[in-house]
N, C-alpha and C. Protein backbone atom coordinates (compact mmCIF):
# COMPACT_ATOMS: atom_id res chain seq x y z
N UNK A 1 68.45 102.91 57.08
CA UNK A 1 68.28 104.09 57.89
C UNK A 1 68.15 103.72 59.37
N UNK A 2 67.31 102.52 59.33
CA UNK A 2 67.27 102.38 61.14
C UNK A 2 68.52 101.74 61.81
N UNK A 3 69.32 101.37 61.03
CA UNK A 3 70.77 100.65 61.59
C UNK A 3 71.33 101.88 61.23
N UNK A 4 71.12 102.78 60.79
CA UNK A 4 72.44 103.88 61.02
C UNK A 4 72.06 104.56 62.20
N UNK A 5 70.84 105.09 62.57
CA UNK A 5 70.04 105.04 63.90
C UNK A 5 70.44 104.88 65.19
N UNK A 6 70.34 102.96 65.02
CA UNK A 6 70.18 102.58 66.17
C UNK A 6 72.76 102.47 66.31
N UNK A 7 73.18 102.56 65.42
CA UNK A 7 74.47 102.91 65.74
C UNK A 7 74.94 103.97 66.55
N UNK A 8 74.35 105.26 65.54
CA UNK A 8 74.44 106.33 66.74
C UNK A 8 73.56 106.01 67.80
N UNK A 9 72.67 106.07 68.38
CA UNK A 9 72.30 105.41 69.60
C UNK A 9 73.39 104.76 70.53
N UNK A 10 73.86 104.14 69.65
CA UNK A 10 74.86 102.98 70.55
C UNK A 10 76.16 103.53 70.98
N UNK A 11 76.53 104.84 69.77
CA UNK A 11 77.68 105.27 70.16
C UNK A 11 77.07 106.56 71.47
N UNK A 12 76.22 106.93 71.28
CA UNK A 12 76.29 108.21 72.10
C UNK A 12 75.94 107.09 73.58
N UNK A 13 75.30 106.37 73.33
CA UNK A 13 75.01 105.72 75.03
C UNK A 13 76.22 105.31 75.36
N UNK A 14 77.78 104.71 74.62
CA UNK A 14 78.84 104.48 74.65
C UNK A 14 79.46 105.57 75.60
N UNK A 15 79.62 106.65 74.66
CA UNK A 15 80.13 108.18 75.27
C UNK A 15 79.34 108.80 76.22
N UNK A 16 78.04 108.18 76.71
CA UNK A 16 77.41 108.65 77.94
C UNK A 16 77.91 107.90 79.05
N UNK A 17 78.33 106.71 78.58
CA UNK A 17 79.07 105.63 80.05
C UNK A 17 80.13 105.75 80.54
N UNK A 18 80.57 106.51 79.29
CA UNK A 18 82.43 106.72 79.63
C UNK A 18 82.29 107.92 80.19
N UNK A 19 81.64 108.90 80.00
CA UNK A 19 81.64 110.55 80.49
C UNK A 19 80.98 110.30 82.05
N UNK A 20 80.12 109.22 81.99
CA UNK A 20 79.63 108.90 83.93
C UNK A 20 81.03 108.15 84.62
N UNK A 21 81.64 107.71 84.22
CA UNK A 21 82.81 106.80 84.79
C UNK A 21 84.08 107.72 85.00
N UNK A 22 84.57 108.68 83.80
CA UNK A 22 85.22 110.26 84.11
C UNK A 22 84.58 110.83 85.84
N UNK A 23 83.74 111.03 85.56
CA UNK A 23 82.85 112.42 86.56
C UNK A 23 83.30 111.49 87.63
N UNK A 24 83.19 110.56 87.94
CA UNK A 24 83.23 109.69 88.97
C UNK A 24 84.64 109.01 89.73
N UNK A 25 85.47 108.60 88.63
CA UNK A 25 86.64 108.91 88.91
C UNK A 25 87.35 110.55 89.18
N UNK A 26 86.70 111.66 88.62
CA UNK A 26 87.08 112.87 89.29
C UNK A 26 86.41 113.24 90.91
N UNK A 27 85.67 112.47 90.95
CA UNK A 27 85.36 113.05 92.05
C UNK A 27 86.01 112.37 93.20
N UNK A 28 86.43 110.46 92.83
CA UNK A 28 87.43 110.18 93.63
C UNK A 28 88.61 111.02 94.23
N UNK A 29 89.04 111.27 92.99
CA UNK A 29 90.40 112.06 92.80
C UNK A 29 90.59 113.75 93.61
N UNK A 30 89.09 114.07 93.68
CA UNK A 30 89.18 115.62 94.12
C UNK A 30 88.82 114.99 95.70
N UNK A 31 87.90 113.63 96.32
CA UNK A 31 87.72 113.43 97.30
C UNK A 31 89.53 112.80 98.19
N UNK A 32 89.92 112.56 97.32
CA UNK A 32 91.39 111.91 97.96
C UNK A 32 92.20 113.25 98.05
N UNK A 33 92.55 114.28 96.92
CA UNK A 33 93.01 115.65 97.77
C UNK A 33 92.75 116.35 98.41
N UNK A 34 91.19 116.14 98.97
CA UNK A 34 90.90 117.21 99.28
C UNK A 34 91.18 116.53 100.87
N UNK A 35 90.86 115.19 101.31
CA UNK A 35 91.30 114.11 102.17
C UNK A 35 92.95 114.75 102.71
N UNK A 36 93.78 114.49 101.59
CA UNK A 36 95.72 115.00 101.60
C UNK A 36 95.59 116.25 102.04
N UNK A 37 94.75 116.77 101.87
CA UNK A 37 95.04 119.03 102.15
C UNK A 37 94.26 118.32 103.75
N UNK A 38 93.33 118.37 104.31
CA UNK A 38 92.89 118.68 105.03
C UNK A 38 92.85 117.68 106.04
N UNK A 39 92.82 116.23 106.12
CA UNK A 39 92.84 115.12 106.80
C UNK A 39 93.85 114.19 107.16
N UNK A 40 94.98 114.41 106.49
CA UNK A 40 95.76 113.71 106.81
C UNK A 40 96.35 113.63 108.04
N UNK A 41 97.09 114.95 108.47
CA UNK A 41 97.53 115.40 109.45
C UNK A 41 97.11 114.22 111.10
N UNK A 42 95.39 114.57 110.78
CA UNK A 42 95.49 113.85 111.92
C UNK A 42 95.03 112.05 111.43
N UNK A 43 94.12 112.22 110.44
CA UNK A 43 93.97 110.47 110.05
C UNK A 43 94.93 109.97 109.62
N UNK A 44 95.61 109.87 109.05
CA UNK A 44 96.83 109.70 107.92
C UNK A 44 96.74 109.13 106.58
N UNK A 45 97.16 109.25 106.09
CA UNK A 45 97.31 108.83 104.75
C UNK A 45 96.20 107.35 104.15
N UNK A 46 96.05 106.71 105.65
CA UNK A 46 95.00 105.44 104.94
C UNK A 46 94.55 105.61 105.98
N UNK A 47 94.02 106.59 106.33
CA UNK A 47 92.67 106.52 107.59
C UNK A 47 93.13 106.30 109.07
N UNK A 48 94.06 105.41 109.24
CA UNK A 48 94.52 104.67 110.44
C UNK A 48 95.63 105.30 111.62
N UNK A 49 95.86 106.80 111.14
CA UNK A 49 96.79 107.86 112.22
C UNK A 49 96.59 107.33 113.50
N UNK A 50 95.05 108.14 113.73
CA UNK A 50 94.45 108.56 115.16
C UNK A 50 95.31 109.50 116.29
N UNK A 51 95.95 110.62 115.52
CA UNK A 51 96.28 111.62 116.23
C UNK A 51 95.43 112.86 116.57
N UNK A 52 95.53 113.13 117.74
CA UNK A 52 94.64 114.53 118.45
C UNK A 52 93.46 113.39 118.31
N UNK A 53 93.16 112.57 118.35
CA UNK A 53 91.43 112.28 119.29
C UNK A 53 91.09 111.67 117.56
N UNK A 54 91.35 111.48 116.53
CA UNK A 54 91.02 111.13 115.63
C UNK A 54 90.67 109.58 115.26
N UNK A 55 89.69 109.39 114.78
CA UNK A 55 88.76 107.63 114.47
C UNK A 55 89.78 107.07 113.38
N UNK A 56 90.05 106.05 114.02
CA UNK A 56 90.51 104.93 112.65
C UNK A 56 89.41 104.97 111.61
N UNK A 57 90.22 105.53 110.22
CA UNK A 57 88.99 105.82 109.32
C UNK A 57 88.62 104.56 108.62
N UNK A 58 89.53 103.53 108.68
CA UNK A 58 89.99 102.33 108.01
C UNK A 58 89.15 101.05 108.56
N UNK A 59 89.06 101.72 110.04
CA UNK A 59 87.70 100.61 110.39
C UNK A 59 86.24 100.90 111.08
N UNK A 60 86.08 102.04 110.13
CA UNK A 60 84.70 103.25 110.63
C UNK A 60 83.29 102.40 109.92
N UNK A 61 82.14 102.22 110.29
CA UNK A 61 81.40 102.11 109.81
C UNK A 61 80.04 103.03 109.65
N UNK A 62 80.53 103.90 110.09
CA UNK A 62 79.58 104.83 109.04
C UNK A 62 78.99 104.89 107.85
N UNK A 63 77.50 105.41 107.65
CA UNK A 63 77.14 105.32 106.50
C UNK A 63 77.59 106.50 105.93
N UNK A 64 77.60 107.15 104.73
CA UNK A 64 78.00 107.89 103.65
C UNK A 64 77.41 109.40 104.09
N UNK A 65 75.72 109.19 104.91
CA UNK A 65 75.50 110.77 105.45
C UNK A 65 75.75 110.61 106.64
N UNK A 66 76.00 109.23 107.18
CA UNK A 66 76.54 110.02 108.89
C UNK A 66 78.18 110.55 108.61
N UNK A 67 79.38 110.31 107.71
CA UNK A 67 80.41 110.62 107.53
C UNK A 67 80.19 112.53 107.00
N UNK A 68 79.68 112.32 106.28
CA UNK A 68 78.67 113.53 105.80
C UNK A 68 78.65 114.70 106.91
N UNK A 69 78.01 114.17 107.69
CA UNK A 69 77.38 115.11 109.02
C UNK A 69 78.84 115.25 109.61
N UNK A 70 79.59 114.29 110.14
CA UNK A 70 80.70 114.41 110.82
C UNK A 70 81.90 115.16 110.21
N UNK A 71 81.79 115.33 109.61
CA UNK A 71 82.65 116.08 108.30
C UNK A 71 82.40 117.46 108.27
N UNK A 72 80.90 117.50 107.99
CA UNK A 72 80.43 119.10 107.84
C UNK A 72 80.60 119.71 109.69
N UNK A 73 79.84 118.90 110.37
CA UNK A 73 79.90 119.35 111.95
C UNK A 73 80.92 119.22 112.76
N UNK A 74 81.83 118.51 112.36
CA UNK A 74 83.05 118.11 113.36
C UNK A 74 82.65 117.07 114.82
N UNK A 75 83.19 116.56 115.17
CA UNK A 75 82.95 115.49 116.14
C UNK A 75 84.22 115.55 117.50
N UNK A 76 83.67 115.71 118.55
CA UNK A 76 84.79 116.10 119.71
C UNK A 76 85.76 117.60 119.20
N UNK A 77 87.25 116.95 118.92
CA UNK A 77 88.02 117.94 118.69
C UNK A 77 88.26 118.12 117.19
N UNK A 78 87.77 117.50 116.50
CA UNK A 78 87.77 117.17 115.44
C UNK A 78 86.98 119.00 114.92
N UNK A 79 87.91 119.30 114.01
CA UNK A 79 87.46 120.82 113.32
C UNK A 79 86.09 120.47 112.51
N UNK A 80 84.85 120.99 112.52
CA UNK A 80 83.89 121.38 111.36
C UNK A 80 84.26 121.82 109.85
N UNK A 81 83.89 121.09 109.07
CA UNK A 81 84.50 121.75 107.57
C UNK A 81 83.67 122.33 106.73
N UNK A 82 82.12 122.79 107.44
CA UNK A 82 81.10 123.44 106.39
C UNK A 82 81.96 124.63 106.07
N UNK A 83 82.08 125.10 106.66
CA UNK A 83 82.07 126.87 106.46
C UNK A 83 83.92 126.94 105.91
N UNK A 84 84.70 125.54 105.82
CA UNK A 84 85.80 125.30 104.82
C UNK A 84 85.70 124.74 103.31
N UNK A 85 84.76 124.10 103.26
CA UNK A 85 84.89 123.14 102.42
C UNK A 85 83.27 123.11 101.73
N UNK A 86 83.15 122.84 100.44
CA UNK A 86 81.91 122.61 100.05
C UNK A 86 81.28 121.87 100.15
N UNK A 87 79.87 121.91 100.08
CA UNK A 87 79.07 120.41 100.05
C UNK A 87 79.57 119.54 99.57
N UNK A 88 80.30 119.95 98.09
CA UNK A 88 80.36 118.44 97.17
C UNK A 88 81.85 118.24 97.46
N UNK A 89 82.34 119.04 97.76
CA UNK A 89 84.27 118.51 98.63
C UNK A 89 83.78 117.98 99.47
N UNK A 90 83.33 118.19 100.36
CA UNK A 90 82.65 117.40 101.90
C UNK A 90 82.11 115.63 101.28
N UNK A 91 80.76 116.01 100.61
CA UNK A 91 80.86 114.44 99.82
C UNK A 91 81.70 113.34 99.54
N UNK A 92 82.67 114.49 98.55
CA UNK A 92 84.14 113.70 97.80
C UNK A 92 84.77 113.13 98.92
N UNK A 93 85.04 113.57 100.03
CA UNK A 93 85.73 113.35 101.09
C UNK A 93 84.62 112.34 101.73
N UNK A 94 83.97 112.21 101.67
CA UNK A 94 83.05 111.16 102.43
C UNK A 94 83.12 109.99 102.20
N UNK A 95 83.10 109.95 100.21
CA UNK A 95 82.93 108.58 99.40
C UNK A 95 84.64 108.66 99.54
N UNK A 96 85.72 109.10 99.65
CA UNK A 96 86.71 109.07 99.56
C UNK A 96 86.93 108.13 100.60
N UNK A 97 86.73 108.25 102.23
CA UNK A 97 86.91 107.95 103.70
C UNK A 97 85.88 106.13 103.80
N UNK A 98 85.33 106.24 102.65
CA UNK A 98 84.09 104.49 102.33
C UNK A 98 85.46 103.91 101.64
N UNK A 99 86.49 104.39 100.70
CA UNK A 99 87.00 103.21 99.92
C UNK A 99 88.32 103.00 100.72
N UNK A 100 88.88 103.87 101.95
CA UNK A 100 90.14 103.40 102.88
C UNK A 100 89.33 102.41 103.76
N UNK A 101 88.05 102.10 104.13
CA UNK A 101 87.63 101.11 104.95
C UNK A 101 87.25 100.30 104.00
N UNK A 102 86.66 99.99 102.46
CA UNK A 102 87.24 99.36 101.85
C UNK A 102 88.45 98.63 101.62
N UNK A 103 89.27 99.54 101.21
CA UNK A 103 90.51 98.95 100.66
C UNK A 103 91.16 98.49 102.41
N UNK A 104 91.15 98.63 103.29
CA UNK A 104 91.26 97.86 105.00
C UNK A 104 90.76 96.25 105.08
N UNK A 105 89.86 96.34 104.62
CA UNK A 105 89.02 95.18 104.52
C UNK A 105 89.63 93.85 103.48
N UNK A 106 89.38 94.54 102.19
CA UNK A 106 90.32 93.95 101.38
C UNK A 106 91.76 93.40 101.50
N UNK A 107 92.56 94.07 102.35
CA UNK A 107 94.21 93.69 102.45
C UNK A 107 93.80 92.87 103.67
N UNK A 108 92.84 92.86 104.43
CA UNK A 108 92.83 91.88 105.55
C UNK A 108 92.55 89.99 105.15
């Protein structure tokens, strides 16, 4: 009885790791379109545009709530996206804008 137990145990903590690693890869995925709809234009495609007054996103060091703030408030000419975009799109787009200065770093 306690090894049939501690199995389920093992499977549901299994299917709890894989269902955190889903959520997480979706939120990549909704932070990178939501990046393509709204950011590209002037960052480009890997952060590094810098059209209309726009930061190389590729070699930004911002932390995760100052990108946050700059995102929701806008910075110079840079548009505000609270009153576009949701908190947790705003986020997605935040942790999205950490893995192009990542992945910058990396190819260097």
């Amino acid at each position: 009885m306690k090894m049939r137990i501690l199995w389920i145990v093992g499977i549901l903590a299994f299917i709890s790791v894989l269902s955190c690693q889903s959520a997480d890869q979706a939120g990549a995925d909704s932070g990178s379109a939501t990046f393509k709809t709204y950011c590209v234009n002037c960052h480009g495609i890997n952060g590094s545009l810098m059209v209309n007054g726009a930061r190389d996103l590729s070699l930004s060091g911002l932390t995760l709530d100052e990108r946050i703030l700059v995102i929701s408030e806008g910075r110079n000419t840079m548009t505000a996206f609270k009153n576009t975009l949701t908190s947790n799109q705003i986020r997605q787009v935040a942790k999205y804008t950490i893995q192009l200065a990542d992945s910058s770093m990396h190819a260097k």
